[in-house]
C-alpha atoms as a PDB file:
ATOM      1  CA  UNK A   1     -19.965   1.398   2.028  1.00  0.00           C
ATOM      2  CA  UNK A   2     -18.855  -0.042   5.231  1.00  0.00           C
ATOM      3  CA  UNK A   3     -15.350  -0.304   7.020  1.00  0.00           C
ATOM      4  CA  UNK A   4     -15.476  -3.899   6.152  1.00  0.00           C
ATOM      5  CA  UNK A   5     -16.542  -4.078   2.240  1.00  0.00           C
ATOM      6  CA  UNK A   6     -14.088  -0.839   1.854  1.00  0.00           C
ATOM      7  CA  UNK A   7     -10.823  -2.760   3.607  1.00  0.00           C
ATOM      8  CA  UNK A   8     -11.439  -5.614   1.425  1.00  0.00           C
ATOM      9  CA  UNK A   9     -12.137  -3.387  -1.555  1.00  0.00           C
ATOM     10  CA  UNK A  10      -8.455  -2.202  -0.572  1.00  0.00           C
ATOM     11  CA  UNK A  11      -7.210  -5.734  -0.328  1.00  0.00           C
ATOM     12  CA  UNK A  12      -8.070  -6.867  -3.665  1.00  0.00           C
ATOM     13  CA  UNK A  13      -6.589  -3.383  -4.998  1.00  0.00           C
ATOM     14  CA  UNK A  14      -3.420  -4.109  -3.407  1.00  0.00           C
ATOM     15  CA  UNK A  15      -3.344  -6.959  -4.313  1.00  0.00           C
ATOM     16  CA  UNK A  16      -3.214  -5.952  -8.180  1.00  0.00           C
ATOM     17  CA  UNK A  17       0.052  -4.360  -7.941  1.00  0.00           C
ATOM     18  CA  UNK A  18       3.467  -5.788  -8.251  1.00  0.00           C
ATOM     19  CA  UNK A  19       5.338  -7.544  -5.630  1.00  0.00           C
ATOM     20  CA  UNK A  20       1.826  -7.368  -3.453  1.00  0.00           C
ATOM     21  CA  UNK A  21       0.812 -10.715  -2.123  1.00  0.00           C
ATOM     22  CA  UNK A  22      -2.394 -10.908   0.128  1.00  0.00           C
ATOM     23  CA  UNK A  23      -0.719 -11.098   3.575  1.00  0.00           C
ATOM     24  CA  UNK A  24       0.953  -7.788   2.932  1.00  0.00           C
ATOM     25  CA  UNK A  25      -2.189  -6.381   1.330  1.00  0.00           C
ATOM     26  CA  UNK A  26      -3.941  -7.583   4.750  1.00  0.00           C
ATOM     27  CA  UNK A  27      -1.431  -6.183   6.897  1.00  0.00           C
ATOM     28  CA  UNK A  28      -1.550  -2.751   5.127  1.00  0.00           C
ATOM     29  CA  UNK A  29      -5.251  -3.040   5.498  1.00  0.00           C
ATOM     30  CA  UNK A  30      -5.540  -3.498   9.063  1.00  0.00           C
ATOM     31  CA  UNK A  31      -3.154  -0.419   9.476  1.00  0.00           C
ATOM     32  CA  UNK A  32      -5.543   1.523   6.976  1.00  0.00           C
ATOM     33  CA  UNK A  33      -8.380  -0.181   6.416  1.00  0.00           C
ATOM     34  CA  UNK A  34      -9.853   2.662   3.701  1.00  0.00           C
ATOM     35  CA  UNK A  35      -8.179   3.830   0.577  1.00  0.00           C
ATOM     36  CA  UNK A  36      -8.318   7.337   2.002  1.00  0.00           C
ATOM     37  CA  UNK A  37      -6.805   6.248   5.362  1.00  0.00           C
ATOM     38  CA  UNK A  38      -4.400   5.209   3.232  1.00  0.00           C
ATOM     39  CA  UNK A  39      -4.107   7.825   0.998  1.00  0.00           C
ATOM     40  CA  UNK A  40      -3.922  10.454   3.779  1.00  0.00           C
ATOM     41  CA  UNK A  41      -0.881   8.773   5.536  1.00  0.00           C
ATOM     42  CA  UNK A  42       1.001   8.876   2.697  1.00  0.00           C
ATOM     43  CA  UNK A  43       0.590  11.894   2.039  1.00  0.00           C
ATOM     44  CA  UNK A  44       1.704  12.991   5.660  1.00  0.00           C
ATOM     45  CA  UNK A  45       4.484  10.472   6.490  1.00  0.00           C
ATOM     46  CA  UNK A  46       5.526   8.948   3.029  1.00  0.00           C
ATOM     47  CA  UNK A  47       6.870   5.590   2.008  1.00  0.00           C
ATOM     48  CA  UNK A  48       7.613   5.027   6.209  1.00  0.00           C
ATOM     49  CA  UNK A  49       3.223   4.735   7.091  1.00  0.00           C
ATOM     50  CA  UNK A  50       3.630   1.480   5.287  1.00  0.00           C
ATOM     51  CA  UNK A  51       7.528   0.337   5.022  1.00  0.00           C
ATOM     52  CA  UNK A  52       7.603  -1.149   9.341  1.00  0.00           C
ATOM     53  CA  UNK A  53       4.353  -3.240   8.874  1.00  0.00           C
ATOM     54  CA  UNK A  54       4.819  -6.662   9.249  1.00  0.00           C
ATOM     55  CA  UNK A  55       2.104  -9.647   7.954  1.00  0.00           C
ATOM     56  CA  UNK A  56       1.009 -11.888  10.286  1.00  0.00           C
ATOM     57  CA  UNK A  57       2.952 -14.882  10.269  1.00  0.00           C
ATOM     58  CA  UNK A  58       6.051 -12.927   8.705  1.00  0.00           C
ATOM     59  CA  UNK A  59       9.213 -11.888  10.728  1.00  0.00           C
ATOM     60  CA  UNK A  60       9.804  -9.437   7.261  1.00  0.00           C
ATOM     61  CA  UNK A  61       7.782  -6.028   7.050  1.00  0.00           C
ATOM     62  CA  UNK A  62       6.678  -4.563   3.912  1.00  0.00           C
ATOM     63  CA  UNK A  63       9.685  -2.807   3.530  1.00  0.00           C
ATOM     64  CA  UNK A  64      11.312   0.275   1.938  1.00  0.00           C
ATOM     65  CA  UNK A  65      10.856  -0.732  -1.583  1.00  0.00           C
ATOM     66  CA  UNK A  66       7.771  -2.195  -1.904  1.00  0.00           C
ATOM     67  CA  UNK A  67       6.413   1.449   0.384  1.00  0.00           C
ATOM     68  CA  UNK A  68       7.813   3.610  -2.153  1.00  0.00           C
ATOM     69  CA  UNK A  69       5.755   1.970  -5.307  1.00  0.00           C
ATOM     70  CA  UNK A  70       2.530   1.975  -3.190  1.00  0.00           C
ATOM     71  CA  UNK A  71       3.364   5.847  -2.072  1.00  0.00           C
ATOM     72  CA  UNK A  72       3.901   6.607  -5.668  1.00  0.00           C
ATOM     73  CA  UNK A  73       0.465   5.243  -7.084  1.00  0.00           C
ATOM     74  CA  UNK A  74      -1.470   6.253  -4.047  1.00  0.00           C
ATOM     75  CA  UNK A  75      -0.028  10.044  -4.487  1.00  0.00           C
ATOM     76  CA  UNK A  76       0.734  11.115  -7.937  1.00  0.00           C
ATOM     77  CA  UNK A  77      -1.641  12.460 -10.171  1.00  0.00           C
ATOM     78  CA  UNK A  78       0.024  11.515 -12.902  1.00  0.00           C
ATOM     79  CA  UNK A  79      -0.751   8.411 -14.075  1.00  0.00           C
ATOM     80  CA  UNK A  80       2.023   7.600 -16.033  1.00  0.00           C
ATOM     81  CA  UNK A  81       4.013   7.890 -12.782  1.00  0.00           C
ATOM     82  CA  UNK A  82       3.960   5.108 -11.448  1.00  0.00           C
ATOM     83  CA  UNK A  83       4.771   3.391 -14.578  1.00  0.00           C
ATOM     84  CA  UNK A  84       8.214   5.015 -14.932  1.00  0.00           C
ATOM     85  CA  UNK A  85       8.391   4.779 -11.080  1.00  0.00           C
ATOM     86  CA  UNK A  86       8.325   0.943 -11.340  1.00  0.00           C
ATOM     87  CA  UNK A  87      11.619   0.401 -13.555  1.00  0.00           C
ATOM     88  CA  UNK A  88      13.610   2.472 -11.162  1.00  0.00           C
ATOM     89  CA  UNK A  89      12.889  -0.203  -8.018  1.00  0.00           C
END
């Protein structure tokens, strides 16, 4: 798979998640434009790889919140998780 069918393979993950619209999902993308890019920074740097990027267009980054859910389901191996992990944000 190339760079470009995996980032937009990522996009239209992102996008599936809660609170995820597709300017943020872009943004993240262009940061990390693989799910193990991705994967990887969380992994090394947490909620903050994701939580200063900003969309284009936006003045508003992705934010603190929002980095924590996508930390959680990119990082847990349990997959009821991020289930409980969404009613605590």
């Amino acid at each position: 798979m190339t760079i470009a069918a995996s980032k937009q393979v990522l996009i239209k993950m992102l996008q599936t998640l809660p609170r995820m619209s597709e300017p943020k999902a872009q943004a993240i993308a262009e940061h990390f434009p693989t799910i193990r890019q991705l994967t990887m920074a969380f992994k090394q740097q947490g909620a903050a790889a994701v939580a200063q990027v900003t969309p284009t267009g936006s003045t508003r980054s992705i934010g603190m919140t929002l980095a924590r859910q996508l930390a959680c389901f990119f990082t847990s191996s349990n997959p009821n998780m991020y289930r409980s992990q969404l009613l605590l944000f």
